[in-house]
PDB file of N, CA and C in Angstrom:
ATOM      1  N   UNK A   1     -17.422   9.268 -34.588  1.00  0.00           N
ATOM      2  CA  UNK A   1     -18.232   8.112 -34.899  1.00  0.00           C
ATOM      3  C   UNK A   1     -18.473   7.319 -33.612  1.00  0.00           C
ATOM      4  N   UNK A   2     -19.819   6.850 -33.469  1.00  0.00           N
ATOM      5  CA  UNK A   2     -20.050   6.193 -32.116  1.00  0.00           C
ATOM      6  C   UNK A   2     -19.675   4.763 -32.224  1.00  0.00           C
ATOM      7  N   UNK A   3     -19.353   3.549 -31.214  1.00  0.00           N
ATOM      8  CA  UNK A   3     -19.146   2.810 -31.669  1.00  0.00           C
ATOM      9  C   UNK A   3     -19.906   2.235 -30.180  1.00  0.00           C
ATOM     10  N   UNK A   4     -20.291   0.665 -30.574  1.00  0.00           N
ATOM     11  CA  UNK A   4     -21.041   0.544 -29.580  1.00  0.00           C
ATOM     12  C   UNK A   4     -19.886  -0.201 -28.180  1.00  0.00           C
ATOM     13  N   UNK A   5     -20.586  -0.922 -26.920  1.00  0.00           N
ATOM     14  CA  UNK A   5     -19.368  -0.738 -26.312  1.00  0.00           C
ATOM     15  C   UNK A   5     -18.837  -2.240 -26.325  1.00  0.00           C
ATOM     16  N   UNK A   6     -19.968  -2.917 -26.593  1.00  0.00           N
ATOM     17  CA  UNK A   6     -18.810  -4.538 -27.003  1.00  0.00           C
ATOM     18  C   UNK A   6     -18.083  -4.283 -28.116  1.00  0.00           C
ATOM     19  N   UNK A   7     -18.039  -3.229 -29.200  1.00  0.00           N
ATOM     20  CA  UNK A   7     -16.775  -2.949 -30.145  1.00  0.00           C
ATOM     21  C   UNK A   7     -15.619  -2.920 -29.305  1.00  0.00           C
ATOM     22  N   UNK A   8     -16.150  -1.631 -28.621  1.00  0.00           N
ATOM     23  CA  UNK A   8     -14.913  -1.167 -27.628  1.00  0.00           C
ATOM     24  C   UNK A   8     -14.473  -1.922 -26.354  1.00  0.00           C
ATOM     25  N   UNK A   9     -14.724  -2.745 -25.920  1.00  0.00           N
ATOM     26  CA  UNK A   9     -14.779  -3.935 -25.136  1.00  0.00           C
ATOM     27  C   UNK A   9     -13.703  -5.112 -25.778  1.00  0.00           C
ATOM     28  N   UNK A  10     -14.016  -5.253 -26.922  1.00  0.00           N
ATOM     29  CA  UNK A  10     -13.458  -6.560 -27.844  1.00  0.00           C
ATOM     30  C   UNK A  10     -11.930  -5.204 -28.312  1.00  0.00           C
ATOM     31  N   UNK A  11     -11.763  -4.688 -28.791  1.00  0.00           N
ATOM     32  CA  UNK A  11     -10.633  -3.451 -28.822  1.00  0.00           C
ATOM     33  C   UNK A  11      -9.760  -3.428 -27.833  1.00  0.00           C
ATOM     34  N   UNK A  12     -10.099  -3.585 -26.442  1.00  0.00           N
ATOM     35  CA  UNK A  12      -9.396  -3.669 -25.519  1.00  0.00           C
ATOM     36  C   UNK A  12      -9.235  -4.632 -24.921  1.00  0.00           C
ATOM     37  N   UNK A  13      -9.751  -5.506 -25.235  1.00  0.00           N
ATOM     38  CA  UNK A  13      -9.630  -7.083 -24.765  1.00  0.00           C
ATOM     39  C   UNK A  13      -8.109  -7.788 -25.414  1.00  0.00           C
ATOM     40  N   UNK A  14      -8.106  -7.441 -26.290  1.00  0.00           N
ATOM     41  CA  UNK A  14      -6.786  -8.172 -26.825  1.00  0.00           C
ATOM     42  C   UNK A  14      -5.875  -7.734 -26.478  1.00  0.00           C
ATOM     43  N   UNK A  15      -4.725  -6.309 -26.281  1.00  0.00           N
ATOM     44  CA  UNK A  15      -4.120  -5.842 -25.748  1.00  0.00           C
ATOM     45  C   UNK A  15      -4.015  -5.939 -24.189  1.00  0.00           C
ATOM     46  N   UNK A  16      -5.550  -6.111 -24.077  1.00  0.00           N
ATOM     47  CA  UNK A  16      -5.296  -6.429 -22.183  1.00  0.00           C
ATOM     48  C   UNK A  16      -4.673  -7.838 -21.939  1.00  0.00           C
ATOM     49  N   UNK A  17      -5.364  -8.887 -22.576  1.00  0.00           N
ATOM     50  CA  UNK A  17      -4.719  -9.817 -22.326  1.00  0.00           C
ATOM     51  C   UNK A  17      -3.437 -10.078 -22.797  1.00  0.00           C
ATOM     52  N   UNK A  18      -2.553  -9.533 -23.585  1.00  0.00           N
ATOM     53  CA  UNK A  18      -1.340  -9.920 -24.027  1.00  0.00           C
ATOM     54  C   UNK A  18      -0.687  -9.644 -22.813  1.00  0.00           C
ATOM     55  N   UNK A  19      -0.902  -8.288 -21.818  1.00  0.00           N
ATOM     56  CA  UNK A  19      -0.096  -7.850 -20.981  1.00  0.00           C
ATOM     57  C   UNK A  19      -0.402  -8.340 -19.843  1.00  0.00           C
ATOM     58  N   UNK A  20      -1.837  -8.823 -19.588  1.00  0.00           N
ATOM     59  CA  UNK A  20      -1.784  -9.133 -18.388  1.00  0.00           C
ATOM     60  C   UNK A  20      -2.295 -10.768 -17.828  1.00  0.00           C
ATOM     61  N   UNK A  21      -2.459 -11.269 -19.394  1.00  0.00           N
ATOM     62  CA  UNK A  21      -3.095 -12.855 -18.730  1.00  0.00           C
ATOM     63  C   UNK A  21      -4.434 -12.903 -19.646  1.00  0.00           C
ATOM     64  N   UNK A  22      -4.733 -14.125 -19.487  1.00  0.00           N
ATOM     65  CA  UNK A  22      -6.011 -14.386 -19.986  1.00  0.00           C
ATOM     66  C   UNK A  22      -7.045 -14.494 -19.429  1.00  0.00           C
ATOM     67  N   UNK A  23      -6.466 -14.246 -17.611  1.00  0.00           N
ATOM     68  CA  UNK A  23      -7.800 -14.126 -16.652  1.00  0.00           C
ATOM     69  C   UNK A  23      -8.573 -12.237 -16.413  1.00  0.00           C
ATOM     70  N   UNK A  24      -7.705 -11.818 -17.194  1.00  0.00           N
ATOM     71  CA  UNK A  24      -8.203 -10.504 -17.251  1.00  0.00           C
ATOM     72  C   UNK A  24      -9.394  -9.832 -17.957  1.00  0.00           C
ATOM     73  N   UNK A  25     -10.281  -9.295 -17.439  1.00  0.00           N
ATOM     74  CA  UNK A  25     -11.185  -8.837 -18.060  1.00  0.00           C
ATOM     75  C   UNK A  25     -11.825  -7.559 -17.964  1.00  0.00           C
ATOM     76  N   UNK A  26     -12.250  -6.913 -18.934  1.00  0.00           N
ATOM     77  CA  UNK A  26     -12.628  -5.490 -18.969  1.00  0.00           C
ATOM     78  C   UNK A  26     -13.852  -5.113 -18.449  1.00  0.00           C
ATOM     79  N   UNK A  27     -13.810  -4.426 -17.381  1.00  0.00           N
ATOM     80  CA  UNK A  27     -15.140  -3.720 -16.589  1.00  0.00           C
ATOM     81  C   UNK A  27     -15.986  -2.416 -16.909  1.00  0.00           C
ATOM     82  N   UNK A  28     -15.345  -1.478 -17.222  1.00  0.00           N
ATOM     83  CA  UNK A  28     -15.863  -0.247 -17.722  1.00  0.00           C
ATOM     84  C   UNK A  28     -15.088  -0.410 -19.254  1.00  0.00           C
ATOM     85  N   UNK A  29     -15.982   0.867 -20.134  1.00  0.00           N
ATOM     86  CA  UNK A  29     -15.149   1.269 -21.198  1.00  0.00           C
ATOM     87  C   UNK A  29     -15.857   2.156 -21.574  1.00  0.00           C
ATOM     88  N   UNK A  30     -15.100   3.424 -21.834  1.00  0.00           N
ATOM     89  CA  UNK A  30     -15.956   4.951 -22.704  1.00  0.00           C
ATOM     90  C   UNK A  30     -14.764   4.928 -23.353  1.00  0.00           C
ATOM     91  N   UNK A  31     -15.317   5.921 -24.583  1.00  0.00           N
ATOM     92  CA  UNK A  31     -14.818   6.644 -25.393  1.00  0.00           C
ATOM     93  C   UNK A  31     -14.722   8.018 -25.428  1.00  0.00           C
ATOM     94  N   UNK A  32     -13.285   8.370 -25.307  1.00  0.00           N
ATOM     95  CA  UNK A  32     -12.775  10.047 -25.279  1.00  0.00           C
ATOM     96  C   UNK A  32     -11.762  10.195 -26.105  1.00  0.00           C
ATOM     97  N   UNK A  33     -12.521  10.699 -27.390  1.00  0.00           N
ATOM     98  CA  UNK A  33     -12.081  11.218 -28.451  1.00  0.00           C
ATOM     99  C   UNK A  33     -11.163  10.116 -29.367  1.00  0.00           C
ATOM    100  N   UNK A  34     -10.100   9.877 -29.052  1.00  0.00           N
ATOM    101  CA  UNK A  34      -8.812   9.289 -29.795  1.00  0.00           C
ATOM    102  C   UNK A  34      -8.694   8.237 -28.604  1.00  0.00           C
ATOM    103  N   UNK A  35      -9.127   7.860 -27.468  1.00  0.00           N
ATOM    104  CA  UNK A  35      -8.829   7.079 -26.209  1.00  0.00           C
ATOM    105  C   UNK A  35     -10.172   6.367 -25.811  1.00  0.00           C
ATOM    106  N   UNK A  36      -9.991   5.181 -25.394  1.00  0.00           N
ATOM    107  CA  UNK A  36     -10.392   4.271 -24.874  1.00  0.00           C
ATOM    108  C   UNK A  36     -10.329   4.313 -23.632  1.00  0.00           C
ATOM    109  N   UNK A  37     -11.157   4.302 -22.562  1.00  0.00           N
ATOM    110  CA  UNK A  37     -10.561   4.847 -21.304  1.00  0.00           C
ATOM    111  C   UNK A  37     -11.352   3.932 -20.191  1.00  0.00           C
ATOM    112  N   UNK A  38     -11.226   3.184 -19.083  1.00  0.00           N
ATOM    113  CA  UNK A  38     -11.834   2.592 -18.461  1.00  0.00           C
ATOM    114  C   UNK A  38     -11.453   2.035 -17.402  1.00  0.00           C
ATOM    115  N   UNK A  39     -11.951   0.798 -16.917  1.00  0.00           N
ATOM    116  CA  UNK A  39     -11.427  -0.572 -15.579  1.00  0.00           C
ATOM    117  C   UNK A  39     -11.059  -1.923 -15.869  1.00  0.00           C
ATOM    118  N   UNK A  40     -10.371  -1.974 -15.763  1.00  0.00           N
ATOM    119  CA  UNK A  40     -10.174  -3.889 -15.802  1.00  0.00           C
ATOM    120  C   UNK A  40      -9.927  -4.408 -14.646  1.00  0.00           C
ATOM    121  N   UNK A  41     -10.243  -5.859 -14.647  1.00  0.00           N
ATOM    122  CA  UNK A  41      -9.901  -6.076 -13.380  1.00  0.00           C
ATOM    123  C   UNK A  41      -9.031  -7.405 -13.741  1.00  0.00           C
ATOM    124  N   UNK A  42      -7.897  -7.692 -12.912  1.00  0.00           N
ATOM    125  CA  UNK A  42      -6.958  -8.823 -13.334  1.00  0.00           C
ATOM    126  C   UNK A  42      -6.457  -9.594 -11.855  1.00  0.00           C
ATOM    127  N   UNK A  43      -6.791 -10.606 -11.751  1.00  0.00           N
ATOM    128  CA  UNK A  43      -6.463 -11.299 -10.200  1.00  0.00           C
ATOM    129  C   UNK A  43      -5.671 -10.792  -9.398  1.00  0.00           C
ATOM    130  N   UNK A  44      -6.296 -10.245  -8.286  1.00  0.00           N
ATOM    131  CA  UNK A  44      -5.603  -9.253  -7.492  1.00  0.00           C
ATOM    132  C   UNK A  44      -5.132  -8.246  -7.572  1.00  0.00           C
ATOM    133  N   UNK A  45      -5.806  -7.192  -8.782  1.00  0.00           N
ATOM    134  CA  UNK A  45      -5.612  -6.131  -9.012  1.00  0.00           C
ATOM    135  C   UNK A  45      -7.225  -5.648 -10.206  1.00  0.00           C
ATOM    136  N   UNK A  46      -7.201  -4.381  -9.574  1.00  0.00           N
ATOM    137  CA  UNK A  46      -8.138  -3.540 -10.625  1.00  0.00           C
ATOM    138  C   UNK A  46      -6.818  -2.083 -11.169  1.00  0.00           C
ATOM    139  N   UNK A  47      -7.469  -2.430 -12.671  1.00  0.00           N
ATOM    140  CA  UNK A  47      -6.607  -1.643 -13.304  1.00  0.00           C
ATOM    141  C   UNK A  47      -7.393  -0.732 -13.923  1.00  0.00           C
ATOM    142  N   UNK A  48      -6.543   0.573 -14.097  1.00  0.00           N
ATOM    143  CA  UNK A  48      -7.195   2.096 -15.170  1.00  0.00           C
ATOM    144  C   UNK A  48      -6.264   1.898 -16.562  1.00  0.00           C
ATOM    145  N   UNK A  49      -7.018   1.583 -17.407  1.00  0.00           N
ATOM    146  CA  UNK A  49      -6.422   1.539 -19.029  1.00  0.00           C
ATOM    147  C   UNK A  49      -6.542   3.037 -19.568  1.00  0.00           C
ATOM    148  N   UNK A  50      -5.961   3.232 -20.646  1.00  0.00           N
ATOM    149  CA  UNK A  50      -6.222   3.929 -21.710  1.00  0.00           C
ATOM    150  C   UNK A  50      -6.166   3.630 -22.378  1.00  0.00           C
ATOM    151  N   UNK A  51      -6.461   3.533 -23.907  1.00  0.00           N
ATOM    152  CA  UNK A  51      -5.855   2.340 -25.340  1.00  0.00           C
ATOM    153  C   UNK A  51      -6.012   3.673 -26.603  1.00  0.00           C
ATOM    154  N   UNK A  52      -5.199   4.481 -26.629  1.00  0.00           N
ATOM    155  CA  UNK A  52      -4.831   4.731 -28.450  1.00  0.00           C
ATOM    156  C   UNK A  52      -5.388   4.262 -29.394  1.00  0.00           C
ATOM    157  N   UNK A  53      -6.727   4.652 -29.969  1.00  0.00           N
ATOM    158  CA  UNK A  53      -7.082   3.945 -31.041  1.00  0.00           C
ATOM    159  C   UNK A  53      -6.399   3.503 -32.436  1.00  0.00           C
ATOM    160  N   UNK A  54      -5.708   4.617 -32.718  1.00  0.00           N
ATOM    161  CA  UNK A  54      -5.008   4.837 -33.819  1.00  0.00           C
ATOM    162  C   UNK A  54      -3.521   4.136 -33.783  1.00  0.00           C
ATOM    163  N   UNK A  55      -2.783   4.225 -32.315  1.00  0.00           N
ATOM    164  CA  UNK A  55      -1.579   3.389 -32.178  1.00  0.00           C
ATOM    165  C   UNK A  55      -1.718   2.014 -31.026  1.00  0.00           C
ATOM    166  N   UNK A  56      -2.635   2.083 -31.119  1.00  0.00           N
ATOM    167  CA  UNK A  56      -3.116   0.714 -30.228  1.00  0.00           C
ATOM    168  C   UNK A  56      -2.222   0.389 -28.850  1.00  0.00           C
ATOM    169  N   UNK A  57      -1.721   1.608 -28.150  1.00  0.00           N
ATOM    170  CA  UNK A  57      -0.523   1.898 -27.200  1.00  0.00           C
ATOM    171  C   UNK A  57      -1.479   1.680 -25.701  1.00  0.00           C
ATOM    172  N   UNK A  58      -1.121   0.758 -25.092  1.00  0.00           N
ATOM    173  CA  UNK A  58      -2.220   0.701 -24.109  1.00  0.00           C
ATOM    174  C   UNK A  58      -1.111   1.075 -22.723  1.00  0.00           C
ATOM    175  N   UNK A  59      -1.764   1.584 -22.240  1.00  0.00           N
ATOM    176  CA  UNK A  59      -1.157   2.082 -20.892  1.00  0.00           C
ATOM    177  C   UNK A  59      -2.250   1.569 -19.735  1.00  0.00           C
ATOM    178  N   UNK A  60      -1.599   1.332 -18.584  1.00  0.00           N
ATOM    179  CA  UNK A  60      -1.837   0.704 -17.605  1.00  0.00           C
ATOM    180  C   UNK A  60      -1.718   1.144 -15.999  1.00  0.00           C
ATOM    181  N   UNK A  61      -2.398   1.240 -15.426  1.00  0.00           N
ATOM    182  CA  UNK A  61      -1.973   2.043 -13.909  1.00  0.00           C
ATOM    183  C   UNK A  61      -3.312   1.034 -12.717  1.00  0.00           C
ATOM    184  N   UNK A  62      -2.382   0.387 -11.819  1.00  0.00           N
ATOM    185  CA  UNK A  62      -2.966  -0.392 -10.589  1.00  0.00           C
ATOM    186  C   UNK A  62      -3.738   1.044  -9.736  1.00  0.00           C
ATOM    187  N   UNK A  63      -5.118   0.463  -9.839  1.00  0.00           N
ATOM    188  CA  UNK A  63      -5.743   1.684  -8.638  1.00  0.00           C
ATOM    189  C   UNK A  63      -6.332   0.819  -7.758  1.00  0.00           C
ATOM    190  N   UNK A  64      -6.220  -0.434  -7.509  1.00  0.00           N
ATOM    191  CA  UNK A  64      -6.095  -1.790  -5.905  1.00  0.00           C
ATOM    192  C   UNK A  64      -5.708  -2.368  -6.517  1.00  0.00           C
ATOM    193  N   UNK A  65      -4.683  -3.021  -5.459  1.00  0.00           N
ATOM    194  CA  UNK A  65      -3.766  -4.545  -5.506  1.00  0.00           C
ATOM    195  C   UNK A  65      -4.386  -4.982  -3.980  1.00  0.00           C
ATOM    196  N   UNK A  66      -4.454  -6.258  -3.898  1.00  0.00           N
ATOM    197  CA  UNK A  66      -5.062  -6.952  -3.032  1.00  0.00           C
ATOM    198  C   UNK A  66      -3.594  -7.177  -2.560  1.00  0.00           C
ATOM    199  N   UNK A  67      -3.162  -7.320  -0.931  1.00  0.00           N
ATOM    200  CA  UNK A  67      -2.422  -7.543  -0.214  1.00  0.00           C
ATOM    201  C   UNK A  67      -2.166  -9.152   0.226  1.00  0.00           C
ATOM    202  N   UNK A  68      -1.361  -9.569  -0.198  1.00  0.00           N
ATOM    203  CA  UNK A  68      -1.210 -10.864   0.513  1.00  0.00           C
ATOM    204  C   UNK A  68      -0.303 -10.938   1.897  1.00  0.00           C
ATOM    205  N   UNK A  69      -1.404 -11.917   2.759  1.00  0.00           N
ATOM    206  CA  UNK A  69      -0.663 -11.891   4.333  1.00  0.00           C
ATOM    207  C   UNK A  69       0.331 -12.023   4.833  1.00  0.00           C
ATOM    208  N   UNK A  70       0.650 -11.736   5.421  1.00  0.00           N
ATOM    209  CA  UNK A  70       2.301 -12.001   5.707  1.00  0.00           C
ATOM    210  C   UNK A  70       2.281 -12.397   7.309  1.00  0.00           C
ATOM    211  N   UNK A  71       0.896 -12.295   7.962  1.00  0.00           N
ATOM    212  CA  UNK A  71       1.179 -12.720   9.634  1.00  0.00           C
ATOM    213  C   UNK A  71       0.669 -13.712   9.654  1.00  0.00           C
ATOM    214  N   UNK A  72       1.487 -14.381  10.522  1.00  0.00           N
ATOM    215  CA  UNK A  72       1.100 -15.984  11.273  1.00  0.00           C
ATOM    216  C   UNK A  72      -0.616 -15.862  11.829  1.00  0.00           C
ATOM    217  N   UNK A  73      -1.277 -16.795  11.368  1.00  0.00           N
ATOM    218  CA  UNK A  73      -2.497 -16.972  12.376  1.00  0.00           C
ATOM    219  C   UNK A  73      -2.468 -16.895  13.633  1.00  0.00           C
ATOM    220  N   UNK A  74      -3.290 -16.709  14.382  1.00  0.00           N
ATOM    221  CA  UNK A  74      -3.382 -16.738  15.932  1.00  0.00           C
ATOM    222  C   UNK A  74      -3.133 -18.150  16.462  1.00  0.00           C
ATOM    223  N   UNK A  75      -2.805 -18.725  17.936  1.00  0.00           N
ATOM    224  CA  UNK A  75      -2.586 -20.110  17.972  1.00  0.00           C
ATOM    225  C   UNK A  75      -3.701 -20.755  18.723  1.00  0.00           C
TER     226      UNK A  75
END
């Protein structure tokens, strides 16, 4: 069954934010088969989801984290 992708958008929106904040928001989203599969992006990080339709099991994997500086400015 096709579903359109703000279904699947709003599907993964809630689970994203429980885990990662409420500044998080969903960038890509397809559908493969039984999986939800896509990008989010969450302050200082873009993330690869998957979401379980059936067990609503969302898995999570950082593919950039933004680096914070650690050297002194120049003088």
């Amino acid at each position: 069954m096709l579903k359109s992708v703000d279904t699947l958008r709003r599907l993964v929106a809630d689970p994203l934010h429980e885990r990662c904040g409420p500044d998080a928001c969903v960038l890509t989203t397809e559908l493969h088969g039984d999986e939800v599969r896509g990008l989010a992006f969450s302050p200082g990080r873009v993330l690869r989801y998957v979401l379980n339709r059936e067990t609503r099991n969302l898995r999570l994997s950082v593919r950039l984290s933004l680096a914070s500086g650690n050297r002194a400015p120049a003088a």
